[in-house]
Protein backbone atom coordinates (compact mmCIF):
# COMPACT_ATOMS: atom_id res chain seq x y z
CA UNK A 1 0.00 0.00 0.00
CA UNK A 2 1.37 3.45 -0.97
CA UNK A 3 2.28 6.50 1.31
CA UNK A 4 0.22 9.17 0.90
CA UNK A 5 2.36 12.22 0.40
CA UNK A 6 1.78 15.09 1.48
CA UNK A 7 1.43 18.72 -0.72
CA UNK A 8 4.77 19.76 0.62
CA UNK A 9 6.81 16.74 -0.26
CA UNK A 10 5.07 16.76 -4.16
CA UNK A 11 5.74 20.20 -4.81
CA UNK A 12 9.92 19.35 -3.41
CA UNK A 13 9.47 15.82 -5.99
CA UNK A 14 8.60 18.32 -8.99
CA UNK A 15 11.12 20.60 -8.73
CA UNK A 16 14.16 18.38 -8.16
CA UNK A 17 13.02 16.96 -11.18
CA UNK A 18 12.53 20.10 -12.60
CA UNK A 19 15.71 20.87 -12.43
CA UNK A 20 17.78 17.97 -13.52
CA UNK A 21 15.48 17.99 -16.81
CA UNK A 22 16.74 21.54 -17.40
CA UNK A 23 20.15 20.64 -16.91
CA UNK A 24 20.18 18.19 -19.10
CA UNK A 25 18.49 20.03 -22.39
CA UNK A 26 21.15 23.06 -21.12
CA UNK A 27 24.46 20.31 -21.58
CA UNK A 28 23.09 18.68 -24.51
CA UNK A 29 22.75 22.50 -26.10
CA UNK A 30 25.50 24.38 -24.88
CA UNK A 31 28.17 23.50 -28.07
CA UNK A 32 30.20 26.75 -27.11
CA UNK A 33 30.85 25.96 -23.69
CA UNK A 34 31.90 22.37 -24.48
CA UNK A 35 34.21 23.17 -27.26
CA UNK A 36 36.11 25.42 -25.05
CA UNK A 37 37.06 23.00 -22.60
CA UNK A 38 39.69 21.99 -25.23
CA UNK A 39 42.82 23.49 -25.10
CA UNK A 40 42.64 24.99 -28.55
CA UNK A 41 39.54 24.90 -30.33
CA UNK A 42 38.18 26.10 -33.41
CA UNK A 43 34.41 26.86 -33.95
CA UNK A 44 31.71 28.12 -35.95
CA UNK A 45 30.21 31.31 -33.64
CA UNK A 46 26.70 33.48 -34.46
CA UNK A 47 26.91 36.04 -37.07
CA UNK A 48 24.43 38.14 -34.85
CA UNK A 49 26.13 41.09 -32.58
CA UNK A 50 25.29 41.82 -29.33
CA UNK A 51 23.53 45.14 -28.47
CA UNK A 52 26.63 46.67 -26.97
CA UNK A 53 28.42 45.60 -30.32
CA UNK A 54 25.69 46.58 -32.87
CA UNK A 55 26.22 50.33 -31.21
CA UNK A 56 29.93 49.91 -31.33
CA UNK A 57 29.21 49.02 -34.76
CA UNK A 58 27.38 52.00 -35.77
CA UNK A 59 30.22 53.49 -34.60
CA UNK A 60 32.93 52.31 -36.27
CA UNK A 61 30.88 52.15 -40.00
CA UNK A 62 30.60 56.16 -38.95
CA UNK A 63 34.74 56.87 -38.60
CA UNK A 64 35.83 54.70 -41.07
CA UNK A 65 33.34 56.15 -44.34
CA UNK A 66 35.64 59.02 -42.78
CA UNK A 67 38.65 57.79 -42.74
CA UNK A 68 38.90 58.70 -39.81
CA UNK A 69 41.25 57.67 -37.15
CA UNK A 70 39.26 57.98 -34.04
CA UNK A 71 37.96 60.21 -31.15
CA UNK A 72 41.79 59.50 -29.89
CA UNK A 73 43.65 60.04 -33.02
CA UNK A 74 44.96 56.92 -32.68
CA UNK A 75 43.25 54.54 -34.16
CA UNK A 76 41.55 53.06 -30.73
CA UNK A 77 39.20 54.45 -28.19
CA UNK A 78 38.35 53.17 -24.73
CA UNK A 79 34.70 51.96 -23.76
CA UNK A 80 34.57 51.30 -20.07
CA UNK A 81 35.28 47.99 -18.33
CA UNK A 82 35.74 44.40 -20.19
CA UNK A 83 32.54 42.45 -21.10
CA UNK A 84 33.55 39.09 -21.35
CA UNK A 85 31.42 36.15 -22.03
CA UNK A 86 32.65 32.26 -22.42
CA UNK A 87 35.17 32.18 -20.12
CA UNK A 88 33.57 29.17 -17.73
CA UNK A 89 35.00 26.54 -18.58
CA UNK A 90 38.12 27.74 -20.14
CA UNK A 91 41.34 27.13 -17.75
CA UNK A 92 44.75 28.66 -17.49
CA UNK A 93 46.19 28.35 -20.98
CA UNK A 94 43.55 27.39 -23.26
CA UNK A 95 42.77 29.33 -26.34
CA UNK A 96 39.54 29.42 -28.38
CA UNK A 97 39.57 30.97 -32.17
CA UNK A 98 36.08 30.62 -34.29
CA UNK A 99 34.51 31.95 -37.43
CA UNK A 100 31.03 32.53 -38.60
CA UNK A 101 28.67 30.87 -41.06
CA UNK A 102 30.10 33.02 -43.96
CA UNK A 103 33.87 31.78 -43.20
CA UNK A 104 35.13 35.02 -41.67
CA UNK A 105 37.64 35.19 -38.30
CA UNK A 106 34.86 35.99 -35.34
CA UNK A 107 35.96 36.27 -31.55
CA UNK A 108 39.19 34.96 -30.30
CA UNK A 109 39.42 34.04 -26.66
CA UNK A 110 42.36 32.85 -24.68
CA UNK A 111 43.46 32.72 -20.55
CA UNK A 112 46.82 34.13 -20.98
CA UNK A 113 50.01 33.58 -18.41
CA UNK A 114 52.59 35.11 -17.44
CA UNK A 115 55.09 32.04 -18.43
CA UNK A 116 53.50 32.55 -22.30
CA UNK A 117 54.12 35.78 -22.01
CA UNK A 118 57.76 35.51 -21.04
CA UNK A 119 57.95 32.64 -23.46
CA UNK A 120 57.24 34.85 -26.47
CA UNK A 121 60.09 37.52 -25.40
CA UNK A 122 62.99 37.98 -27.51
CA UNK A 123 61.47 36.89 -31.10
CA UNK A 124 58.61 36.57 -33.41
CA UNK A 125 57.14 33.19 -32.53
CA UNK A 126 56.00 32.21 -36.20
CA UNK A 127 54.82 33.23 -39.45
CA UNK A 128 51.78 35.62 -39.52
CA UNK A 129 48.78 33.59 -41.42
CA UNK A 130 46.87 34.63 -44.28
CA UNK A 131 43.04 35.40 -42.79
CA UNK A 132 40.37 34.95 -44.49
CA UNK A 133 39.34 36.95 -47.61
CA UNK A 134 43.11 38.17 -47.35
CA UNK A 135 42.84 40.58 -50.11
CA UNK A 136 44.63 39.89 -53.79
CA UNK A 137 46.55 43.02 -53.98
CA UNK A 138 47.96 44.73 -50.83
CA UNK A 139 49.41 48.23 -52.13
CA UNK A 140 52.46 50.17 -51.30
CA UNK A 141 50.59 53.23 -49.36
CA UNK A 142 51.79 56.92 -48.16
CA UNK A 143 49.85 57.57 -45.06
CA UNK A 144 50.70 60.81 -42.85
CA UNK A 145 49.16 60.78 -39.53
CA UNK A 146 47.55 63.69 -38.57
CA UNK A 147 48.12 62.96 -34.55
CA UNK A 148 52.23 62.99 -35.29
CA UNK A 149 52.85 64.52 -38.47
CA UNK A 150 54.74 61.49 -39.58
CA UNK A 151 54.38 59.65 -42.80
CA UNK A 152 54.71 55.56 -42.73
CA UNK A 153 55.60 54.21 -46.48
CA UNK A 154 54.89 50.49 -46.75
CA UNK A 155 52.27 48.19 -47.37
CA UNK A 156 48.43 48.88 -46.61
CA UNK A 157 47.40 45.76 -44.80
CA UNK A 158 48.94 43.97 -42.00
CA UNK A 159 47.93 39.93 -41.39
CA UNK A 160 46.59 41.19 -38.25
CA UNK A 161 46.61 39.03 -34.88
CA UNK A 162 43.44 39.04 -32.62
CA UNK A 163 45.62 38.03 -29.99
CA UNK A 164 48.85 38.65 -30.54
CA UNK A 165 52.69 36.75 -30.77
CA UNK A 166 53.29 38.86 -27.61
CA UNK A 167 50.81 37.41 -25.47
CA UNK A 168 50.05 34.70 -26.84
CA UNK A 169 53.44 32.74 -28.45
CA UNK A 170 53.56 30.25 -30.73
CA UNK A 171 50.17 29.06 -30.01
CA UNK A 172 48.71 32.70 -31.75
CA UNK A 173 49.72 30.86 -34.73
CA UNK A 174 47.77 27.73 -34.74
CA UNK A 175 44.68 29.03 -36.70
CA UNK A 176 43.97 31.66 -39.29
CA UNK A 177 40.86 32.34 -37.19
CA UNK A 178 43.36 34.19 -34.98
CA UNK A 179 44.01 37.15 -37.99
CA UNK A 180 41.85 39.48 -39.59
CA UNK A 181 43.09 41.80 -42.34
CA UNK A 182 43.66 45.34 -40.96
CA UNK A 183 45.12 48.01 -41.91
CA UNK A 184 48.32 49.25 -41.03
CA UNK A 185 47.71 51.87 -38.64
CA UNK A 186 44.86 49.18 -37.22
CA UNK A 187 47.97 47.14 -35.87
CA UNK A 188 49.98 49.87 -34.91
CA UNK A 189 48.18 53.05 -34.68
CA UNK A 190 49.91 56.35 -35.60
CA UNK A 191 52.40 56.76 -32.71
CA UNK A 192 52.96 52.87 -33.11
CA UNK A 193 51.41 52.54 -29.19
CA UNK A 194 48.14 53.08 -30.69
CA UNK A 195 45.24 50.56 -32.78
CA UNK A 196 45.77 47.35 -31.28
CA UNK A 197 48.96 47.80 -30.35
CA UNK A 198 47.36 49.98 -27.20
CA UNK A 199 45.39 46.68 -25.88
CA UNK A 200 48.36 44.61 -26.26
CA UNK A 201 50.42 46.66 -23.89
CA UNK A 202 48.07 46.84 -21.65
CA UNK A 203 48.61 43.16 -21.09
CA UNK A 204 52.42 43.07 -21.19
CA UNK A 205 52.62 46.29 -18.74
CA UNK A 206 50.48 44.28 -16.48
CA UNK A 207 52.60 41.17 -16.74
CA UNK A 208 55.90 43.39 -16.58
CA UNK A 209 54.15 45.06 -13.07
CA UNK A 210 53.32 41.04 -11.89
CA UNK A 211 56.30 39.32 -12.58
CA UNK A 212 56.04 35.53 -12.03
CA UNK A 213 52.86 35.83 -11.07
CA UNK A 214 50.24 32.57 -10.73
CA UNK A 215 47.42 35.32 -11.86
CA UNK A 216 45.73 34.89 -15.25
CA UNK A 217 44.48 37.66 -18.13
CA UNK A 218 41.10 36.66 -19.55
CA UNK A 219 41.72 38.04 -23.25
CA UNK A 220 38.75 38.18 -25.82
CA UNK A 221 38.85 40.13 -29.27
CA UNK A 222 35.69 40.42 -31.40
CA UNK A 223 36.43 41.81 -35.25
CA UNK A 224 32.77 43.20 -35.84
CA UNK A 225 31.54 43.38 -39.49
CA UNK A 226 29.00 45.64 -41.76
CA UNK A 227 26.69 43.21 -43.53
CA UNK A 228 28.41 40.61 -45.32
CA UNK A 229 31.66 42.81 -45.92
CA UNK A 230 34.92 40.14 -45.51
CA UNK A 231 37.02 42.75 -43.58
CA UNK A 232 36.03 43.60 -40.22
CA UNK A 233 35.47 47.68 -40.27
CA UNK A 234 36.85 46.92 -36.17
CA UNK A 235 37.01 45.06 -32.85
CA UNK A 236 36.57 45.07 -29.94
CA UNK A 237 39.04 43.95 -27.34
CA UNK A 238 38.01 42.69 -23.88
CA UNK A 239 40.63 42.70 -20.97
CA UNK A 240 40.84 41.61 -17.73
CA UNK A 241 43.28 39.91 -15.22
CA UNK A 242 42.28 37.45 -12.47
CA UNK A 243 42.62 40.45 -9.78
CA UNK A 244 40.37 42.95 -11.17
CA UNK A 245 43.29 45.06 -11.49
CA UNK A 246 43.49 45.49 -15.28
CA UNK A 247 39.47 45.62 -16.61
CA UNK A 248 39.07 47.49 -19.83
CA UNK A 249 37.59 47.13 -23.12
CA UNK A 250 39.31 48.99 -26.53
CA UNK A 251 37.73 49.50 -29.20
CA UNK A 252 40.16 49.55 -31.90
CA UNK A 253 39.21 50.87 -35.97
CA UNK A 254 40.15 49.30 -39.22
CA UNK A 255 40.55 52.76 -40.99
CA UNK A 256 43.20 54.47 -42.71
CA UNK A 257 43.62 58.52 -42.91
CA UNK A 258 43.58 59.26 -46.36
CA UNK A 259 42.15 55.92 -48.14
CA UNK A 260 38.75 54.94 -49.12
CA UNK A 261 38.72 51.26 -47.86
CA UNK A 262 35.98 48.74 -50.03
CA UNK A 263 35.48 46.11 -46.85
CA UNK A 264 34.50 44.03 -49.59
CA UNK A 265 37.40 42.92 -51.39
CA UNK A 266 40.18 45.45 -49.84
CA UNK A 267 40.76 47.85 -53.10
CA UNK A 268 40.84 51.21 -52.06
CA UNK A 269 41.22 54.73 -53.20
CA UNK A 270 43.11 57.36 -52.50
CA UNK A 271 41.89 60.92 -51.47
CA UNK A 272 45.10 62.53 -51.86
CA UNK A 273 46.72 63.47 -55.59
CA UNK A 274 50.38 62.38 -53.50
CA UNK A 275 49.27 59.30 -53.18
CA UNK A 276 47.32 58.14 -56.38
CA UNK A 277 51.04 57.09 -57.99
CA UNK A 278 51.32 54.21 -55.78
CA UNK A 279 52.38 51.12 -56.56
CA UNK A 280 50.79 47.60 -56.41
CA UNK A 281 51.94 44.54 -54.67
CA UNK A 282 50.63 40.84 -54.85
CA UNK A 283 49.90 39.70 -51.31
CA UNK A 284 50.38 36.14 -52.71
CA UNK A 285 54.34 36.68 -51.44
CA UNK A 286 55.62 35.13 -48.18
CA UNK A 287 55.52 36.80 -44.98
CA UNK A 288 59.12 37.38 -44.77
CA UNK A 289 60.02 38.85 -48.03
CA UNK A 290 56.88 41.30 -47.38
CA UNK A 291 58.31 42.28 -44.50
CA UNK A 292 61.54 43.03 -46.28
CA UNK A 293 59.67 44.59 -49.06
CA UNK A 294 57.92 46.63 -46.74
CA UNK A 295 60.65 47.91 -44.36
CA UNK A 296 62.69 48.87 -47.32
CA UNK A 297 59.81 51.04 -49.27
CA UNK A 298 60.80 54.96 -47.30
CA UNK A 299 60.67 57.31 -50.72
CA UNK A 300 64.52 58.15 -48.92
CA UNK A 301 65.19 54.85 -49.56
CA UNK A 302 63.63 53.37 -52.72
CA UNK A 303 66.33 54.03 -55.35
CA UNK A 304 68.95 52.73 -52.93
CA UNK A 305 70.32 48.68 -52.57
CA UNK A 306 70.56 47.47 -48.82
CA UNK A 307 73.51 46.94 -47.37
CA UNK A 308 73.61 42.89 -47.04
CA UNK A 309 74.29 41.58 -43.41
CA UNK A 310 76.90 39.62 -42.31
CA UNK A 311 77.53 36.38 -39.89
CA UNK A 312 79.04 36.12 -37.07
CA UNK A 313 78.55 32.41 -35.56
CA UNK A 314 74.78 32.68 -34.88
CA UNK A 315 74.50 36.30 -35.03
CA UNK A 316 73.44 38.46 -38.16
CA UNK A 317 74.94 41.32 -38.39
CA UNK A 318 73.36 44.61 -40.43
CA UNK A 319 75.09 46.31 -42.76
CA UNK A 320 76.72 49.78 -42.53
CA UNK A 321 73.29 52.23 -42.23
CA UNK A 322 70.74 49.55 -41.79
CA UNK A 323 68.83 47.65 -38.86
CA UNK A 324 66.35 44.81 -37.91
CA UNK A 325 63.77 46.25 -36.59
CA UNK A 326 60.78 44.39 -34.53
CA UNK A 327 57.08 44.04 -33.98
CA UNK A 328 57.61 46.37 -30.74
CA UNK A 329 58.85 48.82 -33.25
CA UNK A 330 62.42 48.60 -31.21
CA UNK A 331 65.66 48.58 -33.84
CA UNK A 332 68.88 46.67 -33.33
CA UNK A 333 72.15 45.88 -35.14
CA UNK A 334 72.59 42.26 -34.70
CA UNK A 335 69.71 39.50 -34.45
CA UNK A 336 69.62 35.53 -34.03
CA UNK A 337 66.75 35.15 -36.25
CA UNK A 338 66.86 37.92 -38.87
CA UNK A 339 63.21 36.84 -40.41
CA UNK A 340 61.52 37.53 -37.17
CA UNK A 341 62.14 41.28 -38.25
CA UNK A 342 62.31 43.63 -40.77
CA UNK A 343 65.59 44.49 -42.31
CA UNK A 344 65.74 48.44 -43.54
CA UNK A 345 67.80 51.57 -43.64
CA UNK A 346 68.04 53.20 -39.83
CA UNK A 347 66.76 56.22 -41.67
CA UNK A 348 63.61 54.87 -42.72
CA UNK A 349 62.90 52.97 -39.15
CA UNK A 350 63.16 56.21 -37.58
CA UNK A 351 60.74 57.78 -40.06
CA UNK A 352 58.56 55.05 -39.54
CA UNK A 353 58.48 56.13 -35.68
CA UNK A 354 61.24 53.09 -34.93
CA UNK A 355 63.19 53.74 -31.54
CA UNK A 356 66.65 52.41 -31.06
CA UNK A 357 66.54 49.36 -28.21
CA UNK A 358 68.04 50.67 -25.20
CA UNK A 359 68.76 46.59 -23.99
CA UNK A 360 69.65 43.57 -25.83
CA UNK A 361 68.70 40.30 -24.73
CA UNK A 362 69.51 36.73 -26.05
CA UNK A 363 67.76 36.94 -29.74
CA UNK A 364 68.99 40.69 -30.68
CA UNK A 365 71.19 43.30 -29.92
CA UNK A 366 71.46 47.12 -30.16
């Protein structure tokens, strides 16, 4: 004969089973979550933007039919604290890199340490990538900042990192989910602190500030696109470390002063009459010798032949007048791996906003 039980003890039955039910449609659902458990996976994300992000958006479609570079000058602004979402069941090293429906790089996520960060010091880590929709022709470009008066000659578009060699290592190269196509001064900015340089620094000067430290940096970049244009018009960067101490979000533009971009395909136009002469270069070339091509492209310096380096056991050594100069925008005379920078005339690093390194350390020299 059964128990009869009483109203109470029903209503406590339902619930409990209420609950597990829900839990169970929730797992079976949740894709996102579960592919981030891995320590480096690679998924297809919504094409939809967030509310925050379709106002960003608006934004960003508004200073780049400008060609403009910013409320900051810079290429970046800052929007308040970081907005991260995802991070639950992502641990101390894992990385997550996706794309959307129509193929293009969407948000990047990683947990960044301080060991990867010290790991990555010293040298480039690999070779940048080719994202998708990398455009066919990536021109030789004239652009004069109007925040430093300086002019940078060199290529247009950068294989952009979402997370970058800096932060992130080797592992920053293990999908091309991880790049977007930006322009220069979207890498860089015009002061070469700015674009997303400006997030990435924020990171390292927080690692530099909590040396050895056990704390982690939750790191999440979102390239945000108009419609179905292939390159992003910017994104946003999320930021924060494990004490609360560093919390920021950046948003950072894909614009260039001076240059109609087509987010379509990546032609472009110039507004300028200086600039119209400029010349065309397949992006179908490897990383290095773009880099070379690049850092060697200062009107000072385009009639002239480098001076070749020289060897000196595992050292290269630059020629009389020239330097290596890296992603940090730092220049040095001798290197151990000379295509982890670019090789060009001291004069044009300096013009290019290029510092001389004050310290060497195992992989380069001043």
């Amino acid at each position: 004969m059964l128990k009869k039980q009483s109203p109470f003890t029903l209503l406590f039955t339902l619930v409990v089973l209420g609950g597990l039910l829900t839990g169970c449609t929730s797992g079976s659902s949740s894709s996102e979550d579960h592919s981030q458990s891995a320590t480096n996976s690679v998924q297809t994300s919504s094409t939809k933007p967030s509310a925050s992000h379709k106002a960003i958006l608006s934004k960003l479609i508004t200073y780049t039919n400008q060609q403009s570079a910013g409320p900051t000058k810079n290429y970046y602004w800052e929007n308040g604290r970081a907005k991260l979402s995802g991070f639950q069941n992502m641990k101390a090293g894992d990385t997550h890199f996706s794309a959307d429906s129509q193929g293009r790089s969407t948000t990047a996520k990683a947990i960044l340490t301080y060991s990867e960060y010290r790991a990555s010091q010293g040298s480039r880590q690999g070779t940048p990538l080719a994202p998708p929709a990398w455009p066919s022709q990536n021109p030789k470009v004239a652009i004069t900042y109007g925040l430093t008066g300086r002019t940078y000659h060199g290529y247009l578009y950068n294989r952009s990192h979402s997370i970058a060699d800096s932060l992130l290592g080797a592992k920053s190269y293990t999908s091309e989910y991880n790049f977007t196509t930006g322009t220069r001064p979207q890498n860089v900015g015009a002061n070469q602190d700015g674009g997303m340089r400006h997030a990435e620094e924020l990171a390292e000067n927080y690692w530099q500030n909590h040396a050895n430290t056990k704390n982690t940096i939750s790191y999440e970049t979102t390239p945000l696109y108009q419609a179905d244009e292939t390159i992003p018009r910017g994104s946003v960067v999320d930021i924060k470390s494990s004490d609360g101490r560093l919390d920021q979000e950046i948003v950072v533009l894909n614009s260039v002063e001076g240059y109609q971009i087509n987010y379509t395909n990546g032609s472009n136009s110039s507004s300028t009459v200086a600039n119209q002469s400029r010349t065309t270069e397949s992006s179908s070339q490897s990383s290095s010798s773009t880099a070379e091509s690049s850092s060697t492209s200062s009107v000072s310096q385009s009639t002239e032949t480098p001076v070749k380096p020289t060897t000196n056991g595992q050292w290269t050594i630059a020629g009389s007048g020239m330097v290596y100069v890296s992603d940090s925008n730092k220049y040095y005379s001798k290197v151990m791996n000379p295509n982890n920078y670019e090789y060009m005339s001291q004069t044009a690093a300096v013009s290019n906003g290029a510092t001389q390194a004050i310290r060497g350390n195992q992989y380069a020299q001043p």
